[in-house]
Structure formats: C-alpha cells, structure tokens
N, C-alpha and C. Protein backbone atom coordinates (compact mmCIF):
# COMPACT_ATOMS: atom_id res chain seq x y z
N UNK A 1 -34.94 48.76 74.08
CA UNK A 1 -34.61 49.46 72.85
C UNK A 1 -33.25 48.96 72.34
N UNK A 2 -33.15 48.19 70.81
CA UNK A 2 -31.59 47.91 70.70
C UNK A 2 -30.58 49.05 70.88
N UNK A 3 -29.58 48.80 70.56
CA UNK A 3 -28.26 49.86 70.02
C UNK A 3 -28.78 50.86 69.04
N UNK A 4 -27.95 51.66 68.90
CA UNK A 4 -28.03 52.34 67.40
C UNK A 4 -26.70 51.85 66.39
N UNK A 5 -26.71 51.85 65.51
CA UNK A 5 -25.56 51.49 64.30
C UNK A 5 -24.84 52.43 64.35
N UNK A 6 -23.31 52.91 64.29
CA UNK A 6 -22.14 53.63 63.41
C UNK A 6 -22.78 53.74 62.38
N UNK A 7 -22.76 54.88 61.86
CA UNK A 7 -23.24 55.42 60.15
C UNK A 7 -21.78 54.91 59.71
N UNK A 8 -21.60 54.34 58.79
CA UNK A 8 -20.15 53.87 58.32
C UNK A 8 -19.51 55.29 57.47
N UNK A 9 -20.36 55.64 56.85
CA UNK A 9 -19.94 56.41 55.51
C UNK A 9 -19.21 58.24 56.35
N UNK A 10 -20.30 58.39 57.67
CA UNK A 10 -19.57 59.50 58.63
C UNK A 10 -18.51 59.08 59.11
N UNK A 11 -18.23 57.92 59.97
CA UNK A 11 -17.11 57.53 60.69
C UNK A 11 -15.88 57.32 59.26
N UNK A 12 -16.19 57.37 58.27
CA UNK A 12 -15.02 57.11 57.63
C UNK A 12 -14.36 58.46 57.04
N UNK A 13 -15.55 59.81 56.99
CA UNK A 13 -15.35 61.26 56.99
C UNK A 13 -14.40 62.13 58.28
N UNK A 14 -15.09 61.54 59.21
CA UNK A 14 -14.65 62.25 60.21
C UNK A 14 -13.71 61.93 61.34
N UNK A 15 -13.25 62.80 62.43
CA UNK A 15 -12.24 61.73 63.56
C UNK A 15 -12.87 62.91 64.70
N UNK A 16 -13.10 62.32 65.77
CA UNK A 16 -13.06 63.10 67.34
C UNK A 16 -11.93 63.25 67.47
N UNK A 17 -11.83 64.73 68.29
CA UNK A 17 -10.53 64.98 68.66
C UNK A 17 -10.72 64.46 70.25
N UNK A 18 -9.62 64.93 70.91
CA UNK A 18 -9.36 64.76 72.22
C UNK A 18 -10.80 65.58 73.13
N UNK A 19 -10.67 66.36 72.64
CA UNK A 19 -11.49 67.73 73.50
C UNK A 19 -13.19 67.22 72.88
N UNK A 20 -13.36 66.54 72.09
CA UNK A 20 -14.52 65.84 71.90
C UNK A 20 -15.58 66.64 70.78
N UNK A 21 -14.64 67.80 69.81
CA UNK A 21 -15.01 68.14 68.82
C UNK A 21 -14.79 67.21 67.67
N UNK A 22 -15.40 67.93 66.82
CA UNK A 22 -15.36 66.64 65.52
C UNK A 22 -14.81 67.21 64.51
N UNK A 23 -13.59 66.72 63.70
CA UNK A 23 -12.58 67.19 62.75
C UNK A 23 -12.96 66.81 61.35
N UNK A 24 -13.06 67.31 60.27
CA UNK A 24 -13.68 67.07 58.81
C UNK A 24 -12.61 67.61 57.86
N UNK A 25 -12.89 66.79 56.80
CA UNK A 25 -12.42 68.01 55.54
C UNK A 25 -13.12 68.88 55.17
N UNK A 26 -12.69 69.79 54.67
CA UNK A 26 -13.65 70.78 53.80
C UNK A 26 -14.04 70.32 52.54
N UNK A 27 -14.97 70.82 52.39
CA UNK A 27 -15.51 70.79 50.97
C UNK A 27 -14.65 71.35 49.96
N UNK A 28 -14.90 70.91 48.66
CA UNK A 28 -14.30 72.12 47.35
C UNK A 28 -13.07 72.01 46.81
N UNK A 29 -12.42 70.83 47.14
CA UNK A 29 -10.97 69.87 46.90
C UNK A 29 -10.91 68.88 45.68
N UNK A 30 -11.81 68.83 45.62
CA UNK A 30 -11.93 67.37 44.78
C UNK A 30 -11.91 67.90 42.92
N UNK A 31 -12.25 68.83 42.68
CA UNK A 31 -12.21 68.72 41.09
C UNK A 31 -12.38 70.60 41.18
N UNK A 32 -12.04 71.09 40.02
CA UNK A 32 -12.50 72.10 39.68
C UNK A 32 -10.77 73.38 40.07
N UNK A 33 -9.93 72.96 40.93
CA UNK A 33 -9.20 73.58 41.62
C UNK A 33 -8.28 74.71 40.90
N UNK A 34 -8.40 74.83 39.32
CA UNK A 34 -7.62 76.05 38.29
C UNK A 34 -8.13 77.21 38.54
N UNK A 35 -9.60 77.07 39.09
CA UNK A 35 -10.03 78.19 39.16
C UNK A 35 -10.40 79.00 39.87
N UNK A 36 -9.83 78.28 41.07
CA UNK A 36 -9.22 78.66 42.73
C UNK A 36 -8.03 79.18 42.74
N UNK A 37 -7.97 80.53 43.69
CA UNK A 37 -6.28 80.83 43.66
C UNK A 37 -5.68 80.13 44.86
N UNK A 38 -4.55 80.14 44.80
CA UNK A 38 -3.75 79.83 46.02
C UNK A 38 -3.75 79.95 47.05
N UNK A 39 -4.47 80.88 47.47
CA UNK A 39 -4.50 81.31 48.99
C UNK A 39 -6.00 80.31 49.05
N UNK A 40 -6.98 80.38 48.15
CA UNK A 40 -8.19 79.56 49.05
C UNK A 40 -7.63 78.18 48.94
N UNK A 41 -7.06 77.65 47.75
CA UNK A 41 -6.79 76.12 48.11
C UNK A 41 -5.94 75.70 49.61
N UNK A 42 -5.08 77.03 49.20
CA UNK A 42 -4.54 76.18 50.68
C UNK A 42 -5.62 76.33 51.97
N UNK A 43 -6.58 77.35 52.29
CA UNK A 43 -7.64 77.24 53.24
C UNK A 43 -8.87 76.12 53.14
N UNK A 44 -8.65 75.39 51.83
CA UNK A 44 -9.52 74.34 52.15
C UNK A 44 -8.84 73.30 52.34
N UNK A 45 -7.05 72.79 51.85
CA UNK A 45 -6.57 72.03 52.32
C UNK A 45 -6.67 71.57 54.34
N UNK A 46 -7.07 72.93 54.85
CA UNK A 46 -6.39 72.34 56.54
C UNK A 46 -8.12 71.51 56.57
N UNK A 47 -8.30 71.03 57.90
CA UNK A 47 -8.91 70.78 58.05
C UNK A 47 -9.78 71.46 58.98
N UNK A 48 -11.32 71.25 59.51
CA UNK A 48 -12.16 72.34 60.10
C UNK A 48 -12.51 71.71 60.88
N UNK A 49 -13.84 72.17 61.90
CA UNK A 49 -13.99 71.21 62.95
C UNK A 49 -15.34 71.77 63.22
N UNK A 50 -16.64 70.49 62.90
CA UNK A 50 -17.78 71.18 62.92
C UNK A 50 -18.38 71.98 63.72
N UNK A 51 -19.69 72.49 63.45
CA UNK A 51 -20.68 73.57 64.30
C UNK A 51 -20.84 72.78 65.27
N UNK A 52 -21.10 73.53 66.23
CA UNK A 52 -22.16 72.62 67.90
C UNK A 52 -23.31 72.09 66.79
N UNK A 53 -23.93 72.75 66.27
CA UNK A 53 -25.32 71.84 66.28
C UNK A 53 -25.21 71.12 64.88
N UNK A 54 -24.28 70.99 64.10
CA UNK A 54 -24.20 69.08 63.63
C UNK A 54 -23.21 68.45 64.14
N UNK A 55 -22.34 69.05 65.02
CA UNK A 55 -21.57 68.00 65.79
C UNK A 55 -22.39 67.41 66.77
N UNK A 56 -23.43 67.72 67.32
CA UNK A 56 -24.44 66.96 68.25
C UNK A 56 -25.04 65.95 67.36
N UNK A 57 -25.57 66.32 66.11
CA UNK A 57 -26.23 65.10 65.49
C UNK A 57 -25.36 64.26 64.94
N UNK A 58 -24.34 64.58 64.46
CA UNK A 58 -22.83 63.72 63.91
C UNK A 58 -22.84 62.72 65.38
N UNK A 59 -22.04 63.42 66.21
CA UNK A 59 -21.66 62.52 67.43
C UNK A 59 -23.61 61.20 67.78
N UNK A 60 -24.43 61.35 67.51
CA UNK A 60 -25.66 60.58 67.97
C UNK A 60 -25.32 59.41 66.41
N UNK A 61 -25.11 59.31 65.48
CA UNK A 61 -24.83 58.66 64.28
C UNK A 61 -23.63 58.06 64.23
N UNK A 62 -22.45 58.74 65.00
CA UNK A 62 -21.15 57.97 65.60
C UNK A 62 -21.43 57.05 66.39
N UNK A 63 -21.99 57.09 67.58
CA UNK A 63 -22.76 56.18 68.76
C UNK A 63 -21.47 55.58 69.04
N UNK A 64 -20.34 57.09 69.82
CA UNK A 64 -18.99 56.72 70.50
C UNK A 64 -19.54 56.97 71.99
C-alpha cells in the first residue's frame, strides 16, 4: 500500500501542539467584524484546539 499525502491546504491551517492536540483559528475573523462587539472579537482572536473526533481525522490527512 503506498504512503498517504499531507493535505497541504490543512497543514498550512493548523499546528500540533506538544501534547498532540491540534491548534486552529477560529472561524468569523475575516470580514464582517462592525458587527461583532468586542468581547466576541477578542474570543475569536485566541486560538482553539479541535474536537477528539476531527482531530482523529485531521491528524490521518496530516500523516505526522
């Protein structure tokens, strides 16, 4: 059976942390932000760290 490929377009979304969760941005940053108050922009500024069950299929598409 060959390898599997790096999805390029995830590995360039995401980073493993140490502990072997997977770190993302949030959604909802990119356009629209006047009509967000302050307190949610800054909760979508941090960053999040996915569910168990698409960090299992994320990490199989990483192929770290």
């Amino acid at each position: 059976m060959p390898k599997l490929k790096t999805h390029k377009g995830l590995k360039k979304r995401v980073k493993i942390t140490a502990s072997g969760k997977i770190k993302h941005r949030r959604p909802g940053m990119g356009h629209l932000l006047s009509g967000k108050n302050a307190k949610r922009r800054r909760r979508l500024n941090s960053p999040a760290t996915m569910t168990a069950v698409y960090a299992h299929k994320a990490k199989i598409k990483l192929c770290d």
